[in-house]
Protein backbone atom coordinates (compact mmCIF):
# COMPACT_ATOMS: atom_id res chain seq x y z
CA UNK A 1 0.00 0.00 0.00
CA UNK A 2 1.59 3.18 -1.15
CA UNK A 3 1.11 6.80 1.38
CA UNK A 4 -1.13 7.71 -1.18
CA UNK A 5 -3.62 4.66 -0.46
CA UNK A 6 -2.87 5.06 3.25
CA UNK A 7 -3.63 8.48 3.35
CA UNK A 8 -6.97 7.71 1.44
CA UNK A 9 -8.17 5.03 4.01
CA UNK A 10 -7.63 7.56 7.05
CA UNK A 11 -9.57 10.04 5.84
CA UNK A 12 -12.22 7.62 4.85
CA UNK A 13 -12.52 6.31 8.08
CA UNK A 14 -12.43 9.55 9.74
CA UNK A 15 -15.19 10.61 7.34
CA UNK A 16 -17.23 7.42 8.25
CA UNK A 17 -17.13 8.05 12.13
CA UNK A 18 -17.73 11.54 11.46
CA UNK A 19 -21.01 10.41 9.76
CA UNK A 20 -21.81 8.38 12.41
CA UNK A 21 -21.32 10.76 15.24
CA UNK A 22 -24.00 13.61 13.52
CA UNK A 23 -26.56 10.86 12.75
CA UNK A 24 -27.55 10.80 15.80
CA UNK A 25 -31.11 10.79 17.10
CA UNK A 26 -32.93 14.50 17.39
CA UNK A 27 -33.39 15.13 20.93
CA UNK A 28 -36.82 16.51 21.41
CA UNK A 29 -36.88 19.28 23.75
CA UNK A 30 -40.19 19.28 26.48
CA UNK A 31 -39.58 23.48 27.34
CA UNK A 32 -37.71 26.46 26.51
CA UNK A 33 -35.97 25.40 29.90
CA UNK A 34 -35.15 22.38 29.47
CA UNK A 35 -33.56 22.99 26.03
CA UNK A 36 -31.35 26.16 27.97
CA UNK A 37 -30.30 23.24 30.75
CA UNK A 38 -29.38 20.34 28.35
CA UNK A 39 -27.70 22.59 25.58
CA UNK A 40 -26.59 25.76 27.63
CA UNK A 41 -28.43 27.87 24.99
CA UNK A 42 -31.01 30.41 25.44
CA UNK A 43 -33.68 29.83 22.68
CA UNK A 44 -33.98 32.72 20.73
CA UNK A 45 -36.61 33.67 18.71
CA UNK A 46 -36.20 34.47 14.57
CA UNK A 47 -36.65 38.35 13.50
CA UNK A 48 -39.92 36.63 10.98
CA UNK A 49 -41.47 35.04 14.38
CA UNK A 50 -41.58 38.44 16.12
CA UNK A 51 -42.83 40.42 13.05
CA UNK A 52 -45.84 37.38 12.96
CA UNK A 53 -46.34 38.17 16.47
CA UNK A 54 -46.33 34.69 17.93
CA UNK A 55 -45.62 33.52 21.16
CA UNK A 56 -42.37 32.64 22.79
CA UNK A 57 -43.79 29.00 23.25
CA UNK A 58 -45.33 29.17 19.48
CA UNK A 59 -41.90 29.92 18.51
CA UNK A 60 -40.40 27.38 20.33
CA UNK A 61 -42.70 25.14 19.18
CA UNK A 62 -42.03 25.63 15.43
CA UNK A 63 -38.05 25.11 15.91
CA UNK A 64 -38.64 21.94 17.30
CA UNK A 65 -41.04 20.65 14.60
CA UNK A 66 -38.13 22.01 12.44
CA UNK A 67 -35.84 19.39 14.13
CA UNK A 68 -34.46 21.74 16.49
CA UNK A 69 -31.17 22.84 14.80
């Protein structure tokens, strides 16, 4: 195996775990709280949201029917 082929199987197999790691299941959050005590993160709300006018918890509720990202 030359460092060419070498080289081309680490990054493969880096690649692959890497894959692995982000499919992982989305974590549905119950509340705004408990998504700021499992992530850290204060949920903020998108500029369109407030223009709509809809509520903190309506907001919250459409990013996690979004998948929460």
């Amino acid at each position: 195996m030359d460092n060419f082929e070498k080289l081309q199987k680490i990054v493969t197999d880096a690649m692959k775990n890497q894959l692995k790691t982000e499919s992982r299941p989305s974590v549905k959050y119950s509340s705004i709280e408990e998504y700021k005590r499992v992530t850290g993160k204060r949920f903020r709300m998108t500029r369109e949201q407030t223009e709509r006018g809809v509520s903190r918890e309506q907001a919250f509720q459409e990013f996690i029917s979004k998948g929460g990202k």
